[in-house]
Protein backbone atom coordinates (compact mmCIF):
# COMPACT_ATOMS: atom_id res chain seq x y z
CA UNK A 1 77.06 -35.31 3.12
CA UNK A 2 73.91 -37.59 3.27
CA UNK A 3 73.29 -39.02 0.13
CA UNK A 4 70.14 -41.58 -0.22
CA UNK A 5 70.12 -44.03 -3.04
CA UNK A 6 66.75 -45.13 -4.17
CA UNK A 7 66.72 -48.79 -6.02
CA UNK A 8 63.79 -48.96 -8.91
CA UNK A 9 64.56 -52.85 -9.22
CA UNK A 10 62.08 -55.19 -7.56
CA UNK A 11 64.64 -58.29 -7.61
CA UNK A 12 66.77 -59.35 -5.03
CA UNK A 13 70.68 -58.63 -5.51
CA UNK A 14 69.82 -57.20 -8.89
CA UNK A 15 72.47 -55.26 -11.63
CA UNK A 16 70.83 -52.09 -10.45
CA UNK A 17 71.63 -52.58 -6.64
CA UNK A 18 75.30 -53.86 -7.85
CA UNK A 19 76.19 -50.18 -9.83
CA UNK A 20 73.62 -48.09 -7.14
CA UNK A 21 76.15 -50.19 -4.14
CA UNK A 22 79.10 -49.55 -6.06
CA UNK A 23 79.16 -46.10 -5.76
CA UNK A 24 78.10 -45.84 -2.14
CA UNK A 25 81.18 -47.44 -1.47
CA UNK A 26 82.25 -44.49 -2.84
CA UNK A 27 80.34 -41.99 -1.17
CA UNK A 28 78.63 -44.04 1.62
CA UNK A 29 74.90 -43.26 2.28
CA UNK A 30 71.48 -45.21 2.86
CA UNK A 31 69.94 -47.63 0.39
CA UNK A 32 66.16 -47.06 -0.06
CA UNK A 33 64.87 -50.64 -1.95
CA UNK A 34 61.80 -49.60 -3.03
CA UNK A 35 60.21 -52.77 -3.53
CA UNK A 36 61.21 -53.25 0.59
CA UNK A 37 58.39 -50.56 1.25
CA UNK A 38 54.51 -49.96 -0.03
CA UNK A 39 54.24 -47.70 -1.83
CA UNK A 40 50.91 -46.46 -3.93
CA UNK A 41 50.60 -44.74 -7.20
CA UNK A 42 49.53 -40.91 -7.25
CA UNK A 43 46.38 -40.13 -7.22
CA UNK A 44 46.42 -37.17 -8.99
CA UNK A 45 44.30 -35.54 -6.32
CA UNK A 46 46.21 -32.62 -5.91
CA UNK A 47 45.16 -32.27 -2.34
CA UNK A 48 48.80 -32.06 -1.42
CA UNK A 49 48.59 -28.80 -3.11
CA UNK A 50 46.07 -27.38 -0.42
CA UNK A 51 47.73 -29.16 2.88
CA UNK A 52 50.99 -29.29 1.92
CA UNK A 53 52.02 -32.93 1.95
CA UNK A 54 50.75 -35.96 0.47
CA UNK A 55 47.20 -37.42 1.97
CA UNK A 56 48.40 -40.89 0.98
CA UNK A 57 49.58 -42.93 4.27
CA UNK A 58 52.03 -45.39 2.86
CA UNK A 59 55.87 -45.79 3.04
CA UNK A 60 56.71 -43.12 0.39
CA UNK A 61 55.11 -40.44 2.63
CA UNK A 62 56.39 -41.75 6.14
CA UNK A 63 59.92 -42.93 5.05
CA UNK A 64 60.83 -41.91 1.88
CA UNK A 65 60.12 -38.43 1.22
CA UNK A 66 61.48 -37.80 5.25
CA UNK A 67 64.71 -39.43 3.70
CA UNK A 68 65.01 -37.34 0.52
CA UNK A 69 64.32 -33.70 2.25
CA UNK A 70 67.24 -34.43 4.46
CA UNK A 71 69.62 -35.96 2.05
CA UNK A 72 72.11 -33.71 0.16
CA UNK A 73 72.28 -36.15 -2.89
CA UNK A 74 69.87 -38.88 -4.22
CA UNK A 75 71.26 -41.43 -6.87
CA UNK A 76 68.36 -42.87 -8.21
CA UNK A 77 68.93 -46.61 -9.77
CA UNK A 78 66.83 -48.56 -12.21
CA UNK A 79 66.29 -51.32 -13.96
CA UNK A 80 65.10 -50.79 -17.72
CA UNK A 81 61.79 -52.22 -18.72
CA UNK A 82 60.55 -51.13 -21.96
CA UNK A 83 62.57 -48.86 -22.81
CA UNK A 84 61.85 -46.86 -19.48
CA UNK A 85 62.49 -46.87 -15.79
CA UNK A 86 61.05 -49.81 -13.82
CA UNK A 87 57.09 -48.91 -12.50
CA UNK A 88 58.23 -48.90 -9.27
CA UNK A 89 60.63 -46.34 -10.23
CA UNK A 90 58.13 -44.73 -12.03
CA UNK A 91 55.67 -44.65 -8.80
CA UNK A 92 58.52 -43.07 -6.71
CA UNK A 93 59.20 -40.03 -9.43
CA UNK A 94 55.06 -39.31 -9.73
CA UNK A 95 55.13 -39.51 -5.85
CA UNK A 96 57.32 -36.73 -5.20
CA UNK A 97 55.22 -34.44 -6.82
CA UNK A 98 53.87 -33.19 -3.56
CA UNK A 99 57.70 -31.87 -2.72
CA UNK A 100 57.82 -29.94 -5.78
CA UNK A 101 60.47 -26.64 -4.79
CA UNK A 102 61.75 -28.92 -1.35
CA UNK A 103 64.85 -30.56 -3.72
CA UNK A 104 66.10 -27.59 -5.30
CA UNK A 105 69.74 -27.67 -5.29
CA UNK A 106 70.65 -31.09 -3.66
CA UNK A 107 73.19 -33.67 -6.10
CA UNK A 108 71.63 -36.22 -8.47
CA UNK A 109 72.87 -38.78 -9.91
CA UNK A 110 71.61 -42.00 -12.64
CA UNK A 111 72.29 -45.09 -12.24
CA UNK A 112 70.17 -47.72 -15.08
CA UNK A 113 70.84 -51.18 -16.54
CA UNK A 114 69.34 -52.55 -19.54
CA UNK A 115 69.82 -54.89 -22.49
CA UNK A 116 71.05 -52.00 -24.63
CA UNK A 117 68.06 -50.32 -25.85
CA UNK A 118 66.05 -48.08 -23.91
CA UNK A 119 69.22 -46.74 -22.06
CA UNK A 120 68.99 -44.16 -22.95
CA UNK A 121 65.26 -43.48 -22.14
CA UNK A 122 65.39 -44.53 -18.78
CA UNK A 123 68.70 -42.42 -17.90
CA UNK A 124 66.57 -39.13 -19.61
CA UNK A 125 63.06 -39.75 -17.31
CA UNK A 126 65.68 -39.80 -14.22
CA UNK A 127 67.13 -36.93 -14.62
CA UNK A 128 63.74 -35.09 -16.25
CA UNK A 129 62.85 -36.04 -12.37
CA UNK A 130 66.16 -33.97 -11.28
CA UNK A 131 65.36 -31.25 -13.55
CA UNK A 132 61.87 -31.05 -12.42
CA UNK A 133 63.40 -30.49 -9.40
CA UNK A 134 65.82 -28.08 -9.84
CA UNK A 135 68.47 -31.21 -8.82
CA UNK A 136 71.80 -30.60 -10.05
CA UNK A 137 72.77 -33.76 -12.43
CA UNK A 138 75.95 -35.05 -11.37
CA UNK A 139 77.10 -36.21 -14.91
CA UNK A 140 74.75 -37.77 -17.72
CA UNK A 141 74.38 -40.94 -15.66
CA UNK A 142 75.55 -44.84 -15.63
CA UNK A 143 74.76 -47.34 -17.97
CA UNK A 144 75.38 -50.49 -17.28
CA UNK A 145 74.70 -53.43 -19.87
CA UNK A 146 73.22 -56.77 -18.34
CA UNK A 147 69.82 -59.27 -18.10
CA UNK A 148 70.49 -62.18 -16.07
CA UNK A 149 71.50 -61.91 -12.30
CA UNK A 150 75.13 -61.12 -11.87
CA UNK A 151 76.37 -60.26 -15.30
CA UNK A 152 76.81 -57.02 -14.39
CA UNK A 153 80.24 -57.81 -13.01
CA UNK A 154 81.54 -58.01 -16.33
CA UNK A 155 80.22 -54.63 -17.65
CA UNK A 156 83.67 -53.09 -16.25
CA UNK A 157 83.16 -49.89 -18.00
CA UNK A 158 79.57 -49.33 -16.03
CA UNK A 159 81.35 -49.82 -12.34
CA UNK A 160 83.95 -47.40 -13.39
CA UNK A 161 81.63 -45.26 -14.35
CA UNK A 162 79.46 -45.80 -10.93
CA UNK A 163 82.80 -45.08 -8.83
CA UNK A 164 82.94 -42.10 -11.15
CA UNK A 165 79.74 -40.52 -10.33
CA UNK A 166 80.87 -41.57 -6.67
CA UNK A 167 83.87 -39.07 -7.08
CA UNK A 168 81.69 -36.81 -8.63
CA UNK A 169 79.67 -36.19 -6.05
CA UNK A 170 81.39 -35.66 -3.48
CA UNK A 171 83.24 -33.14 -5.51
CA UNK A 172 79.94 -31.35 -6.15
CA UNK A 173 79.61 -31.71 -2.51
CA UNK A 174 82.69 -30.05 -1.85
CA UNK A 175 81.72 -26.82 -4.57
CA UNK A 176 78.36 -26.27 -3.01
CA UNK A 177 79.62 -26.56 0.65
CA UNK A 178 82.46 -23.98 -0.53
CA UNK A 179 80.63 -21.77 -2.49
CA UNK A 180 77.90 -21.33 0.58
CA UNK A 181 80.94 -20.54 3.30
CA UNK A 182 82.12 -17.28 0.42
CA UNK A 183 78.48 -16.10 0.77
């Protein structure tokens, strides 16, 4: 299975790349930092509509969205900044409206880290994006409770829930691949 995990956090060895590395350990996969690439906000043009791809020429075009039409899974990580996804999360999601129908059917999964509040927001606009989609969710998503760099480490119930949604898809993995060998 390839499975792409996209990190929403612009810092460097942040909480969010900790969980998102955690479970492709599980899993293994690429890494996608998406403050490594430029990327530009949607333009709401809607050209892609009439071509058939985006008529931005950036990094999300020419790497990313390459990456996520071959992957199988994409575990999308963020950081939570009032009370939502990070913007460069946020700029990723509104970005792959040009590939609207191309994800249908591949594994999603959450991954979000946060002072406690807003959670919960930021795990529900991730996987509105895999719903939009037609992604299957893996599982409700990871939480994982932490500010400063590092402290994630001691928010042992978020890594065993990121090695969890590790397991779980690759178990999704296995139901899809079976299911399509019985057709």
């Amino acid at each position: 299975m390839e499975i792409v995990y996209i990190s929403g956090s612009p810092r460097k060895n942040s909480n969010t790349d900790y969980l998102l590395k955690t479970t492709l350990s599980v899993t293994g996969g690429q890494l996608i930092k998406l403050s490594d690439y430029r990327i530009e906000p949607c333009k709401s043009c809607r050209a892609c509509q009439e071509i058939g791809n985006c008529v931005i020429d950036d990094d999300m075009r020419n790497v990313i969205i390459p990456a996520l039409l071959k992957a199988d899974a994409i575990v999308i990580g963020s950081p939570v900044y009032f009370n939502n996804v990070s913007a460069q999360t946020k700029a990723f999601i509104d970005r792959t409206w040009c590939i609207r129908g191309q994800l249908r059917n591949k594994i999603g999964g959450a991954i979000v880290v946060g002072r406690k509040y807003g959670i919960e927001s930021a795990i529900t606009a991730i996987n509105a994006f895999f719903l939009k989609h037609e992604i299957i969710v893996a599982n409700r998503g990871v939480c994982g409770i932490a500010f400063n760099e590092g402290e994630i480490i001691r928010d042992t119930e978020a890594i065993n829930a990121a090695k969890k949604l590790g397991e779980r898809i690759k178990e999704l993995g296995n139901i899809i691949n079976l299911s399509l060998i019985h057709i």
